[in-house]
PDB file of N, CA and C in Angstrom:
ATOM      1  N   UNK A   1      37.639 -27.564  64.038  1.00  0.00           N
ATOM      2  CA  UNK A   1      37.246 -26.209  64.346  1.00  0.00           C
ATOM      3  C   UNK A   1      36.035 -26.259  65.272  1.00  0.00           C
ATOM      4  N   UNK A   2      35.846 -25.507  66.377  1.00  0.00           N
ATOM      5  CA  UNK A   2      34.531 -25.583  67.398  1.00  0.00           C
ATOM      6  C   UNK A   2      33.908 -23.736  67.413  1.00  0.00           C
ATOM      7  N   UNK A   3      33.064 -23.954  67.120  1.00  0.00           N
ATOM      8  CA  UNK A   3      31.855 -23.341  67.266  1.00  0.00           C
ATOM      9  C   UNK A   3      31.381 -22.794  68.695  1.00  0.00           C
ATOM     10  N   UNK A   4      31.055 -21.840  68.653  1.00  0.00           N
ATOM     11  CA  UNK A   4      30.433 -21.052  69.853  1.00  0.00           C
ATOM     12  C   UNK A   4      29.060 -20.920  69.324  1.00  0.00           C
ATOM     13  N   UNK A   5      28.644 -21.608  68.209  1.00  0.00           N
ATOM     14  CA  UNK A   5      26.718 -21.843  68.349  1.00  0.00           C
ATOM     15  C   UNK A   5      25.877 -22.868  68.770  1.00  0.00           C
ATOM     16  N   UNK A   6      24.901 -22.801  68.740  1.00  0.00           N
ATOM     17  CA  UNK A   6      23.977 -23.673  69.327  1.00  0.00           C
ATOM     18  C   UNK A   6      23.817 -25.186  68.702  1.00  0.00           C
ATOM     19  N   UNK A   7      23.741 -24.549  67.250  1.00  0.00           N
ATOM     20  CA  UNK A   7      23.146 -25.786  66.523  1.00  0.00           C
ATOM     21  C   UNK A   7      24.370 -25.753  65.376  1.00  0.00           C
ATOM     22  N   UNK A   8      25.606 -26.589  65.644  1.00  0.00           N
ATOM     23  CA  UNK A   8      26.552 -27.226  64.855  1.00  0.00           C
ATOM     24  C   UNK A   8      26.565 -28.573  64.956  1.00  0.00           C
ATOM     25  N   UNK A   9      27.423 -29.037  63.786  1.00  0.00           N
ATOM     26  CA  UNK A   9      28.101 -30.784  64.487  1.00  0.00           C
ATOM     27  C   UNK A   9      29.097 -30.935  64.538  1.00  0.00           C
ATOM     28  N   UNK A  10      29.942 -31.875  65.415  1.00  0.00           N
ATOM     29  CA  UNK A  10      31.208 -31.760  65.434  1.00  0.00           C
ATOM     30  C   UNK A  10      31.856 -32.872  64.392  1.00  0.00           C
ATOM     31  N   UNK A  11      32.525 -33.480  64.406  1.00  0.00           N
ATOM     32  CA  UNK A  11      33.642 -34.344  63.665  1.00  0.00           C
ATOM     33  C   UNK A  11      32.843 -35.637  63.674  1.00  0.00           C
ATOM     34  N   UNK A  12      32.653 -36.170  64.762  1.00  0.00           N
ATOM     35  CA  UNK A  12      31.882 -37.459  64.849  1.00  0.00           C
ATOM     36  C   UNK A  12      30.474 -37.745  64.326  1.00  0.00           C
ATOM     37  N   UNK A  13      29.769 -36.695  64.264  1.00  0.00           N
ATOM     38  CA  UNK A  13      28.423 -36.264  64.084  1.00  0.00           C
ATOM     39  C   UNK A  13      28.465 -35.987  61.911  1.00  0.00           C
ATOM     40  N   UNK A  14      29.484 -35.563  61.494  1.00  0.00           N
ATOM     41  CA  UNK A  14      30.161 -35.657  60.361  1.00  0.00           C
ATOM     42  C   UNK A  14      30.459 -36.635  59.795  1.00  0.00           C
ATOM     43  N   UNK A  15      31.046 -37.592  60.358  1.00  0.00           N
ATOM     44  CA  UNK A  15      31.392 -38.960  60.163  1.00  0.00           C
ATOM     45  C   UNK A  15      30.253 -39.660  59.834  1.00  0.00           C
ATOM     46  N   UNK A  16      29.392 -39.818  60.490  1.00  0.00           N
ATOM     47  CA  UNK A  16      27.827 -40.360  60.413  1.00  0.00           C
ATOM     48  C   UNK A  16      27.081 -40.116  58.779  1.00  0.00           C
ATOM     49  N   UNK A  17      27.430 -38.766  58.524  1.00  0.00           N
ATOM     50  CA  UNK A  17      26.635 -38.344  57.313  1.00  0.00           C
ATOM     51  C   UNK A  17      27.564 -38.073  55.960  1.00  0.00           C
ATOM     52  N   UNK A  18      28.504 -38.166  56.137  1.00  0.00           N
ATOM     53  CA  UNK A  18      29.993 -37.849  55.134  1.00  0.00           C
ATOM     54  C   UNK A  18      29.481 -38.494  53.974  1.00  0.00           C
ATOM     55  N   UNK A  19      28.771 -39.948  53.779  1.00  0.00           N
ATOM     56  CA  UNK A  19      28.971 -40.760  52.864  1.00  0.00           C
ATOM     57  C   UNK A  19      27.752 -40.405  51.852  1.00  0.00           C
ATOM     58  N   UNK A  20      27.025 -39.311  52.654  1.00  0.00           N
ATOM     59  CA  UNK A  20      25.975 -38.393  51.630  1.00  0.00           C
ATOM     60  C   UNK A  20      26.500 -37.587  50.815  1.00  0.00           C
ATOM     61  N   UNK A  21      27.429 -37.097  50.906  1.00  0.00           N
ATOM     62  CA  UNK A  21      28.561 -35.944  50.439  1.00  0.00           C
ATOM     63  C   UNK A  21      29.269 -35.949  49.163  1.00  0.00           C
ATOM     64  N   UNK A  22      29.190 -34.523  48.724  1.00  0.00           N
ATOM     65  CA  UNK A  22      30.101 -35.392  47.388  1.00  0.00           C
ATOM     66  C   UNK A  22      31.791 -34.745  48.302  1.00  0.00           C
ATOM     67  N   UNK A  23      32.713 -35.336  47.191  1.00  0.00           N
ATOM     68  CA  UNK A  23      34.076 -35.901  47.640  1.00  0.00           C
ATOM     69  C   UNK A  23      34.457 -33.714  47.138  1.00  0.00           C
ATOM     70  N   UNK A  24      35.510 -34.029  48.093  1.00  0.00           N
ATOM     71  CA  UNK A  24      35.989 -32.568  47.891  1.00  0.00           C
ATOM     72  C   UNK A  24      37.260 -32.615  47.138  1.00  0.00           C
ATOM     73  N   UNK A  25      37.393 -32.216  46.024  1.00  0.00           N
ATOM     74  CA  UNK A  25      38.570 -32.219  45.061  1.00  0.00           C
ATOM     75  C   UNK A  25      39.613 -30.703  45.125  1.00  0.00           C
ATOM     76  N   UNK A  26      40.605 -30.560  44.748  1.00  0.00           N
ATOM     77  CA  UNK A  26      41.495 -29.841  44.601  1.00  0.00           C
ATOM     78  C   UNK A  26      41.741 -28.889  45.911  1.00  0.00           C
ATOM     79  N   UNK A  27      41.955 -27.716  45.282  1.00  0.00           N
ATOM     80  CA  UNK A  27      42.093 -26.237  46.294  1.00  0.00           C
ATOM     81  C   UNK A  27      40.876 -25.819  47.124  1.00  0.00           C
ATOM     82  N   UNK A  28      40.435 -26.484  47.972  1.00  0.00           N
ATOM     83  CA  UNK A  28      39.259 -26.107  48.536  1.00  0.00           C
ATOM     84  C   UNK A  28      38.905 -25.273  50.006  1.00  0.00           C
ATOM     85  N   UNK A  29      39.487 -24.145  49.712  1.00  0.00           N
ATOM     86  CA  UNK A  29      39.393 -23.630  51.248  1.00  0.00           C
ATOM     87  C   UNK A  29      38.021 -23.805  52.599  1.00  0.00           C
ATOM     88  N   UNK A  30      37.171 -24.290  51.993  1.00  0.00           N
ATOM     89  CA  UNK A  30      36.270 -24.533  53.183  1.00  0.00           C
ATOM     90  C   UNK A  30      36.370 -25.604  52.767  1.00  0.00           C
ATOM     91  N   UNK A  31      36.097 -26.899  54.289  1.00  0.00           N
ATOM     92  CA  UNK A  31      36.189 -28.017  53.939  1.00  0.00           C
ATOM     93  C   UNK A  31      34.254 -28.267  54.667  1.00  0.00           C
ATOM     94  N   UNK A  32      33.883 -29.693  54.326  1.00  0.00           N
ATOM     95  CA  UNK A  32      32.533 -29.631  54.016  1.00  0.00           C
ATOM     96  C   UNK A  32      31.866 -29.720  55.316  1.00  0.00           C
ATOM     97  N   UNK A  33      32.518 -29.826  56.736  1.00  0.00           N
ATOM     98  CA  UNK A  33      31.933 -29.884  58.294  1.00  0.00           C
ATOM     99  C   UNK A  33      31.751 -28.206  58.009  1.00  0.00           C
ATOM    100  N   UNK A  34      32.960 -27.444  57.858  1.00  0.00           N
ATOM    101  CA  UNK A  34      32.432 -26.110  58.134  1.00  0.00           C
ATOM    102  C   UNK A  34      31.231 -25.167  56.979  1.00  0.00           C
ATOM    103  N   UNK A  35      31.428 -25.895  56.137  1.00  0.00           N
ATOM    104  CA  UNK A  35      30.314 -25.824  55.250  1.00  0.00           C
ATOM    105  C   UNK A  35      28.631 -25.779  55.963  1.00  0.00           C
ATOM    106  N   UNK A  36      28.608 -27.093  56.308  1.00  0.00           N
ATOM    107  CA  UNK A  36      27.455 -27.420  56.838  1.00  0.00           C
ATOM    108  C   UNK A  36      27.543 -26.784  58.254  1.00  0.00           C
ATOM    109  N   UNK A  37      28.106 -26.017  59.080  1.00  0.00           N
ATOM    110  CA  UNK A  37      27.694 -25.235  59.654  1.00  0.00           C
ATOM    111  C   UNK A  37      27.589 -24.074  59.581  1.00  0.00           C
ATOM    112  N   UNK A  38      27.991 -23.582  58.508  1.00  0.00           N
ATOM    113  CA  UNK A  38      27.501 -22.193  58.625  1.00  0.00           C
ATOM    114  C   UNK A  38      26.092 -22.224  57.601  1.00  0.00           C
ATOM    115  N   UNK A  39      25.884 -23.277  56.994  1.00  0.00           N
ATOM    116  CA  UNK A  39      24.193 -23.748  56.635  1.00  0.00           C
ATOM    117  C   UNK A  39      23.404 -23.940  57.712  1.00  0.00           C
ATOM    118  N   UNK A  40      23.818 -24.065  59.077  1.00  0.00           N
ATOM    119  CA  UNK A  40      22.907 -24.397  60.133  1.00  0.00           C
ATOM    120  C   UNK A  40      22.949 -22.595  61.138  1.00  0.00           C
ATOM    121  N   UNK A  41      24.353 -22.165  60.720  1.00  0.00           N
ATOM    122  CA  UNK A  41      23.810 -20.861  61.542  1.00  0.00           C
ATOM    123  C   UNK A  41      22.737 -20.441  60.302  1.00  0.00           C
ATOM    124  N   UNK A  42      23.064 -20.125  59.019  1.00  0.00           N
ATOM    125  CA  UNK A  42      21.793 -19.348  58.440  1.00  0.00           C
ATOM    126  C   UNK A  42      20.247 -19.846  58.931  1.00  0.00           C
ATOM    127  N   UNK A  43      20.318 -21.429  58.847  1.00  0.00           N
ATOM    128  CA  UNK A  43      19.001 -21.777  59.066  1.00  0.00           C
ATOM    129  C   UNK A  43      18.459 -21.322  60.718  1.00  0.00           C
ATOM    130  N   UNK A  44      19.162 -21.176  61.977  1.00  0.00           N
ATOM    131  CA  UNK A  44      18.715 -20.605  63.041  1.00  0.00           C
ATOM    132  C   UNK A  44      18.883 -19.550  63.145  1.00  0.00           C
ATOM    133  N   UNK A  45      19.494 -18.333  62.493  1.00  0.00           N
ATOM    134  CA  UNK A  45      19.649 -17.144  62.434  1.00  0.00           C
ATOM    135  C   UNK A  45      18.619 -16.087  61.722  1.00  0.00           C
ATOM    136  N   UNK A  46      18.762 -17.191  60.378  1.00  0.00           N
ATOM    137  CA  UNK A  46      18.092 -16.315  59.163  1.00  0.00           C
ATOM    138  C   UNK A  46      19.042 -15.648  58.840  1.00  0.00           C
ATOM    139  N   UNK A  47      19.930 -15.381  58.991  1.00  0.00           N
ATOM    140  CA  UNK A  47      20.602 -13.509  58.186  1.00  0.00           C
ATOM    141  C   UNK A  47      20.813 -14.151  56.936  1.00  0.00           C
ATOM    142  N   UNK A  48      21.169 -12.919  56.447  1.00  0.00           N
ATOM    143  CA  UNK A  48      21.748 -12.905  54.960  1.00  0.00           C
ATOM    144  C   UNK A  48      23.138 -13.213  55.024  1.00  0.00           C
ATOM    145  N   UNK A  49      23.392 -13.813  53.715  1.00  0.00           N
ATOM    146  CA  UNK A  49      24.810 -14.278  53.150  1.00  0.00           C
ATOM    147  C   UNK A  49      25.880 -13.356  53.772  1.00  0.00           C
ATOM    148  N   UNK A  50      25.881 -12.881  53.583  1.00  0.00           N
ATOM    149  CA  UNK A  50      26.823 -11.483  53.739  1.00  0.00           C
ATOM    150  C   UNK A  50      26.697 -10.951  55.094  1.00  0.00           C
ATOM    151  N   UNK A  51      26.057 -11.633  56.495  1.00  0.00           N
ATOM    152  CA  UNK A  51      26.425 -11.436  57.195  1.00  0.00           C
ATOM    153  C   UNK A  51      27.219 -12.681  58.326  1.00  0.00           C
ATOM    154  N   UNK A  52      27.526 -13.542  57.324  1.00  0.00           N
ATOM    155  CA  UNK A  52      27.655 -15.105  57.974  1.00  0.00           C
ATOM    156  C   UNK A  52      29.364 -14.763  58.974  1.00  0.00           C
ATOM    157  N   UNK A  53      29.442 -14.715  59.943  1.00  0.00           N
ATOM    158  CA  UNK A  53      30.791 -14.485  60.840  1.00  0.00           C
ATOM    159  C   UNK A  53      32.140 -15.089  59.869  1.00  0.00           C
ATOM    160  N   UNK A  54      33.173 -14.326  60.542  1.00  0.00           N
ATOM    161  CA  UNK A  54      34.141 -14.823  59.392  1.00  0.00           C
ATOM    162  C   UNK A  54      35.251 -15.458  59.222  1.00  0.00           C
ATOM    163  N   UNK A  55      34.315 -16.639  60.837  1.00  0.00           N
ATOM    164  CA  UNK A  55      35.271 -17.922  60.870  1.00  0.00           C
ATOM    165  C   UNK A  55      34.225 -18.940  60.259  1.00  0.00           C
ATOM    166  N   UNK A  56      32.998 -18.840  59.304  1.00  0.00           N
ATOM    167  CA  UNK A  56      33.025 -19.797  58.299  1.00  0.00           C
ATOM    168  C   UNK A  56      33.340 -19.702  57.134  1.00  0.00           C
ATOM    169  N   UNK A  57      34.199 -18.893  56.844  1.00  0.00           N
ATOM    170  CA  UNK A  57      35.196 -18.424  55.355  1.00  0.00           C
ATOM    171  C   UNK A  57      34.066 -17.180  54.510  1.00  0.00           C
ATOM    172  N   UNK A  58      34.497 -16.624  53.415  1.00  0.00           N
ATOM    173  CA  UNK A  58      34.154 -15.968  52.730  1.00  0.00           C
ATOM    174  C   UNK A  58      32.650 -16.253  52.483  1.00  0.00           C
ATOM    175  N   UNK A  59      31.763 -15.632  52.879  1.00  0.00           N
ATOM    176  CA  UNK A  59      30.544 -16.008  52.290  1.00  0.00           C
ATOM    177  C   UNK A  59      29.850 -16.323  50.842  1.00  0.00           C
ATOM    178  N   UNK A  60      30.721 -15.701  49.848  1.00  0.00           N
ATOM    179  CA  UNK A  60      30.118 -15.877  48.983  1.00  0.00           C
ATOM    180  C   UNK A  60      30.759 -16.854  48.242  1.00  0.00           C
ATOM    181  N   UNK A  61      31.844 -17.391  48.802  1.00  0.00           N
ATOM    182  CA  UNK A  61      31.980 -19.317  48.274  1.00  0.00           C
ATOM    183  C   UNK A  61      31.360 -20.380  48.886  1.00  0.00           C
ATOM    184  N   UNK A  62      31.005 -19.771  50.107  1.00  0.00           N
ATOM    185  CA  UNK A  62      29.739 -20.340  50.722  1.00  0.00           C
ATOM    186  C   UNK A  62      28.357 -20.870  49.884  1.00  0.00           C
ATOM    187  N   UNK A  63      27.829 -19.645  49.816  1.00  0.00           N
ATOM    188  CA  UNK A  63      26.649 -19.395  48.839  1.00  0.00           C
ATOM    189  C   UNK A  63      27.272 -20.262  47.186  1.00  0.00           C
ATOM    190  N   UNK A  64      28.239 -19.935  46.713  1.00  0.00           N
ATOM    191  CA  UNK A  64      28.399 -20.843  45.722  1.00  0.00           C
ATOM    192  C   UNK A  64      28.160 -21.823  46.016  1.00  0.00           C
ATOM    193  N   UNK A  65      28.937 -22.524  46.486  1.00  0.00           N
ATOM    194  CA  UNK A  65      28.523 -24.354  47.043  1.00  0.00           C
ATOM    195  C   UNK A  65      27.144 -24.666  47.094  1.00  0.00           C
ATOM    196  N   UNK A  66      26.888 -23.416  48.127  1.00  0.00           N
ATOM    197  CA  UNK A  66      25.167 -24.019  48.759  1.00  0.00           C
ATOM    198  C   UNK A  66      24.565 -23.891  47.222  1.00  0.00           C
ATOM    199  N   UNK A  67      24.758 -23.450  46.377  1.00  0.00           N
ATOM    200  CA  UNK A  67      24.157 -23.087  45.463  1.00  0.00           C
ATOM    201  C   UNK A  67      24.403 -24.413  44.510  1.00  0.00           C
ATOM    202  N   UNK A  68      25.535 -24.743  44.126  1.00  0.00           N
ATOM    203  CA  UNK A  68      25.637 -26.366  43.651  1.00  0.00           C
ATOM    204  C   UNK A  68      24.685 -27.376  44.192  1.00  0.00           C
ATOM    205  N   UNK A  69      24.923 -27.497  45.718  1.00  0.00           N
ATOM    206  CA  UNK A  69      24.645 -28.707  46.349  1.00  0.00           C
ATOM    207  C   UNK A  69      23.180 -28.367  46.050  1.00  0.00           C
ATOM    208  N   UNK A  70      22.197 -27.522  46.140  1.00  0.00           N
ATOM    209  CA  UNK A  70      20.955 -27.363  45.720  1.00  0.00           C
ATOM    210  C   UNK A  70      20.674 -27.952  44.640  1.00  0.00           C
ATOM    211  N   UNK A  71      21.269 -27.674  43.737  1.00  0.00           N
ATOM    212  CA  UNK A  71      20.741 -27.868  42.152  1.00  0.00           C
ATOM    213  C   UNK A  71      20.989 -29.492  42.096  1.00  0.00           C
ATOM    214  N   UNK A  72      22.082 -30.233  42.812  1.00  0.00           N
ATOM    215  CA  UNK A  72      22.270 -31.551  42.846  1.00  0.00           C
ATOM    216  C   UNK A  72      21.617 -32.365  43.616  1.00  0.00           C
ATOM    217  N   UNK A  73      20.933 -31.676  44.371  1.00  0.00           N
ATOM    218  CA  UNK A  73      19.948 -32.554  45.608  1.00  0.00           C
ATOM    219  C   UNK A  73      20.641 -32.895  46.810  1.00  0.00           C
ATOM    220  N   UNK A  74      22.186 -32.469  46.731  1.00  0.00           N
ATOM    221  CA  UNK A  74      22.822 -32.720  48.490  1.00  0.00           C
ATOM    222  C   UNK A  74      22.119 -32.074  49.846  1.00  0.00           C
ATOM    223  N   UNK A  75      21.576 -30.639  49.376  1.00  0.00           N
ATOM    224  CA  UNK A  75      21.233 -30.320  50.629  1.00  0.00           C
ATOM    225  C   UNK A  75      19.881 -30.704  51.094  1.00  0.00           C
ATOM    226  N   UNK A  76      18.914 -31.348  49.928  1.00  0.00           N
ATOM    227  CA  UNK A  76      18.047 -31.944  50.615  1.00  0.00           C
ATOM    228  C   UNK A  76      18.287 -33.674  51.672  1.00  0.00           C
ATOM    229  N   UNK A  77      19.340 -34.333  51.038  1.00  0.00           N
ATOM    230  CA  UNK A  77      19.493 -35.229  51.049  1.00  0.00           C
ATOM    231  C   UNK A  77      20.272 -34.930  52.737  1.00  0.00           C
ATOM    232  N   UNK A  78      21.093 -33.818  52.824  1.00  0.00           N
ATOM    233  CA  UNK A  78      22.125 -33.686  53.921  1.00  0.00           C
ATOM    234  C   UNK A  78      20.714 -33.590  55.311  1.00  0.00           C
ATOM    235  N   UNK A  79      19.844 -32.113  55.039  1.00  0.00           N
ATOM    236  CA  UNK A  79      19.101 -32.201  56.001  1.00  0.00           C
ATOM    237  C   UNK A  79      18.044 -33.335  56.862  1.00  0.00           C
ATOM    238  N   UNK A  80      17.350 -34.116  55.738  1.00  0.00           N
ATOM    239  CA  UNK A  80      16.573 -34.943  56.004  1.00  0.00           C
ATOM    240  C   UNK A  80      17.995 -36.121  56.664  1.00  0.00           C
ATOM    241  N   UNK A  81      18.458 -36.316  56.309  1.00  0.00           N
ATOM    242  CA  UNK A  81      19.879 -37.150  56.998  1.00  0.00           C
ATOM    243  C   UNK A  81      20.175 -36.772  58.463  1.00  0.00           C
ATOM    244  N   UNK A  82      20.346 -35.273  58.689  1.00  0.00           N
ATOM    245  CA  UNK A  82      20.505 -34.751  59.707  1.00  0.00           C
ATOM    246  C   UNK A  82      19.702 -34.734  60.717  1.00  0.00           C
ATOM    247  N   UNK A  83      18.104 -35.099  60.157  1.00  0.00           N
ATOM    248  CA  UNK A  83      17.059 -35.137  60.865  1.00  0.00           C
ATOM    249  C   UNK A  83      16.589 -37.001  61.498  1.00  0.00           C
ATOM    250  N   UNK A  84      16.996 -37.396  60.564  1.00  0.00           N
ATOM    251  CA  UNK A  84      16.837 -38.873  60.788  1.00  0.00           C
ATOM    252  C   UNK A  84      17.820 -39.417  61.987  1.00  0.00           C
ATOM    253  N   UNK A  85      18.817 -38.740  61.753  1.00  0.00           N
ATOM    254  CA  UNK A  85      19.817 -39.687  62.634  1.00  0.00           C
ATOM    255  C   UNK A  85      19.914 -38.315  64.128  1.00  0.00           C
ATOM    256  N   UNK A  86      18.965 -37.449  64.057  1.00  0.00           N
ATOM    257  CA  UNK A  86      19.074 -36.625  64.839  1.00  0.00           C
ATOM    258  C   UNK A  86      20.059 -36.130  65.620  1.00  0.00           C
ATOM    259  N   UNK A  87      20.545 -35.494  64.350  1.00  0.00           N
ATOM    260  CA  UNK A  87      21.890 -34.740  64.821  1.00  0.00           C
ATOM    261  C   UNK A  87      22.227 -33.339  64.709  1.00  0.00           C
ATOM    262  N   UNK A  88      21.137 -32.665  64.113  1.00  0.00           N
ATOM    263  CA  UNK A  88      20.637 -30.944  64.389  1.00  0.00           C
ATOM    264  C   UNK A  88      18.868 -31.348  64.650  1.00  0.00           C
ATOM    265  N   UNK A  89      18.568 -30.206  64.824  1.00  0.00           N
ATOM    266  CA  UNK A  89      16.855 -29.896  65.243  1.00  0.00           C
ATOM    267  C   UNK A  89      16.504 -28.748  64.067  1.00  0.00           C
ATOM    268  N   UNK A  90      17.351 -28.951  63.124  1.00  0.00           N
ATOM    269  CA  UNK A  90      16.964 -28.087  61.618  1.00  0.00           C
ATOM    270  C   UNK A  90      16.027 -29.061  61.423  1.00  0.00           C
ATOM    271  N   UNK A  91      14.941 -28.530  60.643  1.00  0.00           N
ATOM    272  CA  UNK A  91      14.004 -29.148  59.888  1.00  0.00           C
ATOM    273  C   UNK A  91      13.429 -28.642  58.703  1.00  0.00           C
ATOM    274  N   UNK A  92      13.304 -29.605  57.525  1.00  0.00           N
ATOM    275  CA  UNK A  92      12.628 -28.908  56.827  1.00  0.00           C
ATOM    276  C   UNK A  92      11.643 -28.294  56.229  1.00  0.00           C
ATOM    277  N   UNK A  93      11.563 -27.283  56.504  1.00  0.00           N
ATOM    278  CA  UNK A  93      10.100 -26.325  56.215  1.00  0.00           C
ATOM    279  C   UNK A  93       9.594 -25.719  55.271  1.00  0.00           C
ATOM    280  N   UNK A  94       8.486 -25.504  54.920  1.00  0.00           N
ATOM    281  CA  UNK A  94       7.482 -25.185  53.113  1.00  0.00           C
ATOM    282  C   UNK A  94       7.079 -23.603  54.082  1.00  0.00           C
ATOM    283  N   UNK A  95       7.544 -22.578  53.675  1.00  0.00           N
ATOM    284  CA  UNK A  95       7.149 -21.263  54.009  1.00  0.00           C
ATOM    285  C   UNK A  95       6.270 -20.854  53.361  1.00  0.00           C
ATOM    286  N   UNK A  96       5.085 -20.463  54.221  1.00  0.00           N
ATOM    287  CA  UNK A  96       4.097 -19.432  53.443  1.00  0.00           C
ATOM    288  C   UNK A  96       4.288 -18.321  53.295  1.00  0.00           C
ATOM    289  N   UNK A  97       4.035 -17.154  51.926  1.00  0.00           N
ATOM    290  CA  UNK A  97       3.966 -16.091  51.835  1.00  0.00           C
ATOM    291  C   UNK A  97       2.704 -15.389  52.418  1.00  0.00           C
ATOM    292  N   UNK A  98       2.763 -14.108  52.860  1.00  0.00           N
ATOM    293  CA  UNK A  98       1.576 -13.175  52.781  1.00  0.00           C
ATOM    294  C   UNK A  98       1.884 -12.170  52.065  1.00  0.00           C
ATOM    295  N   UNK A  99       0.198 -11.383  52.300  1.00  0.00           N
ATOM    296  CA  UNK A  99       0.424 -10.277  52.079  1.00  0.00           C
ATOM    297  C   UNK A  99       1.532  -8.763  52.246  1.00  0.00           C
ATOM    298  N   UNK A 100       2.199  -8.992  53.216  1.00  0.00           N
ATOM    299  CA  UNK A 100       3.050  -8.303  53.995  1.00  0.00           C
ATOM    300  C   UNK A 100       4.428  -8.756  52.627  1.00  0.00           C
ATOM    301  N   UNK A 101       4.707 -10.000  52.380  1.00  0.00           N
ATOM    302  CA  UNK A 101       5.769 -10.350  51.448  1.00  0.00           C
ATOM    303  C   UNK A 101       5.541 -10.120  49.954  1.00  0.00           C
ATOM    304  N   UNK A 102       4.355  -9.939  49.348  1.00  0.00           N
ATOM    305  CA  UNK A 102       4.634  -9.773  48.175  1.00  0.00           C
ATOM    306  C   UNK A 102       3.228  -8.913  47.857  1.00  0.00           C
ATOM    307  N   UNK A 103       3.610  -8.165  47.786  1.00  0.00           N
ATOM    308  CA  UNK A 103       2.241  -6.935  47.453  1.00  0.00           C
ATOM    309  C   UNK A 103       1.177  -6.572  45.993  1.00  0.00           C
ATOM    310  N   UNK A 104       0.341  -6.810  46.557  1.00  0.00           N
ATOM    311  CA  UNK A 104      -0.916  -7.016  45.112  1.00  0.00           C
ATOM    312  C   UNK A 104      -1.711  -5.617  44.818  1.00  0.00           C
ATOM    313  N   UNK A 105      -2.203  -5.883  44.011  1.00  0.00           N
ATOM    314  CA  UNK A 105      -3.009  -4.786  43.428  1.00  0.00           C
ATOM    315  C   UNK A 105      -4.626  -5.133  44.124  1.00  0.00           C
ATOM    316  N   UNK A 106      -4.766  -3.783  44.760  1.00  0.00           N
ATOM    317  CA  UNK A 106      -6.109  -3.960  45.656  1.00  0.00           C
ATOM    318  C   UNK A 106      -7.525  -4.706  45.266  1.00  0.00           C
ATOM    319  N   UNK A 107      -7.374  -4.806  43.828  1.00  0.00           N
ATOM    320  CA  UNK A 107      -8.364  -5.577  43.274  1.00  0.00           C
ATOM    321  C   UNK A 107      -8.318  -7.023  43.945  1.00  0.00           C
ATOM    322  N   UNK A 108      -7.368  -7.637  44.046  1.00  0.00           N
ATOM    323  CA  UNK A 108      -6.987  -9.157  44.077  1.00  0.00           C
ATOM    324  C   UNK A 108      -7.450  -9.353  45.692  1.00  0.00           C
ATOM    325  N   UNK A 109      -7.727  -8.130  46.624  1.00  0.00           N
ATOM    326  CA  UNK A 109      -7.837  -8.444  47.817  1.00  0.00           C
ATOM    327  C   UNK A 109      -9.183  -8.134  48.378  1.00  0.00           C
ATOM    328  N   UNK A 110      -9.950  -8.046  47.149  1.00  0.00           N
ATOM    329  CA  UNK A 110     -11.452  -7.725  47.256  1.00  0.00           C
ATOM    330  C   UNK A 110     -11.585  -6.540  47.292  1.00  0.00           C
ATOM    331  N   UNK A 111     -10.979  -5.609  47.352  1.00  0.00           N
ATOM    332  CA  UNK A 111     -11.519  -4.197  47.544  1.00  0.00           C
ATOM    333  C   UNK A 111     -12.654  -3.568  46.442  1.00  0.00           C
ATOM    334  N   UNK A 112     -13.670  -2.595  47.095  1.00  0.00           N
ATOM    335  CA  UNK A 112     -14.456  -2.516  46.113  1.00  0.00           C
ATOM    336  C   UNK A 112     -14.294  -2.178  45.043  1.00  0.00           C
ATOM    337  N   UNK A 113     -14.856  -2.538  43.648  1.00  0.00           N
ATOM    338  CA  UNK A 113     -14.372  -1.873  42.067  1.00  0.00           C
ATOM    339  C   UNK A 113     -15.201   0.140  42.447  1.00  0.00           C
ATOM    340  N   UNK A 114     -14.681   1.068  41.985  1.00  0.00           N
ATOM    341  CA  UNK A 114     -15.332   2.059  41.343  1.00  0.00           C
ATOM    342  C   UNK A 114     -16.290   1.962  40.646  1.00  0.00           C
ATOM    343  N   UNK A 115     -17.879   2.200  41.118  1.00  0.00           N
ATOM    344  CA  UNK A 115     -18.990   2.477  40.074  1.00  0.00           C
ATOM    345  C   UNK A 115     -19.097   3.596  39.304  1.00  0.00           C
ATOM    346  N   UNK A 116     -18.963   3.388  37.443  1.00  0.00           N
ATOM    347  CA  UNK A 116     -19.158   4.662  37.046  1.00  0.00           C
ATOM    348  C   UNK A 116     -20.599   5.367  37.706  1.00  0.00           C
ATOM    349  N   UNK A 117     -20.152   6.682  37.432  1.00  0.00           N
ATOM    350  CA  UNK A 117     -21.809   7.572  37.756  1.00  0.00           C
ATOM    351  C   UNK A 117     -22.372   7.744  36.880  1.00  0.00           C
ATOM    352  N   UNK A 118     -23.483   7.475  36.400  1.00  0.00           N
ATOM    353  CA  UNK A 118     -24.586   7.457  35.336  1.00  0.00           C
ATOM    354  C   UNK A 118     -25.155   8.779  35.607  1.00  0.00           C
ATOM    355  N   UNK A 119     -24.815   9.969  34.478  1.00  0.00           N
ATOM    356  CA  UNK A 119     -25.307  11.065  34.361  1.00  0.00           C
ATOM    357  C   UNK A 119     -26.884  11.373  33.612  1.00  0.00           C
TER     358      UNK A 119
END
């Protein structure tokens, strides 16, 4: 299957990293190249699950998988792989939150306390 994005791999580029992989058993409608690219459009895109195009299959067996391979350590193991043998320009990154992402109570951001008034 070929891709009209930037940052995919093809078959050969697959071959290289396959043996990181776990083995794909039974009825499996996505097979694990197209897997790992529509993990590389989210990572240059950003969008959400649910907007992933819908020649990399159903998104939300997508998100299942990605959601396995997390908890098992494949997708750390896939990227840093991917990065070593430099075969995407994904990298992996520690995101900071701000203020703008998770919103505090004005105390926590120094704002002044209220002085009672002493009558």
């Amino acid at each position: 299957m070929c891709y009209n994005y930037p940052m995919t791999i093809n078959q050969e580029q697959y071959d290289k990293i396959k043996h990181l992989l776990p083995t794909q058993h039974g009825n499996v409608s996505i097979d694990n190249i197209t897997f790992i690219n529509a993990l590389l459009y989210i990572c240059e895109n950003g969008c959400k699950w649910r907007r992933l195009p819908k020649e990399f299959g159903k998104w939300h067996v997508i998100y299942k998988r990605y959601r396995y391979w997390l908890e098992k350590g494949y997708i750390d193991r896939l990227f840093r792989e991917l990065c070593v043998q430099s075969i995407s320009q994904a990298d992996i990154l520690a995101f900071l939150l701000d203020s703008m992402t998770v919103p505090v109570h004005p105390n926590a951001c120094g704002a002044l306390k209220k002085e009672e008034i002493s009558q």
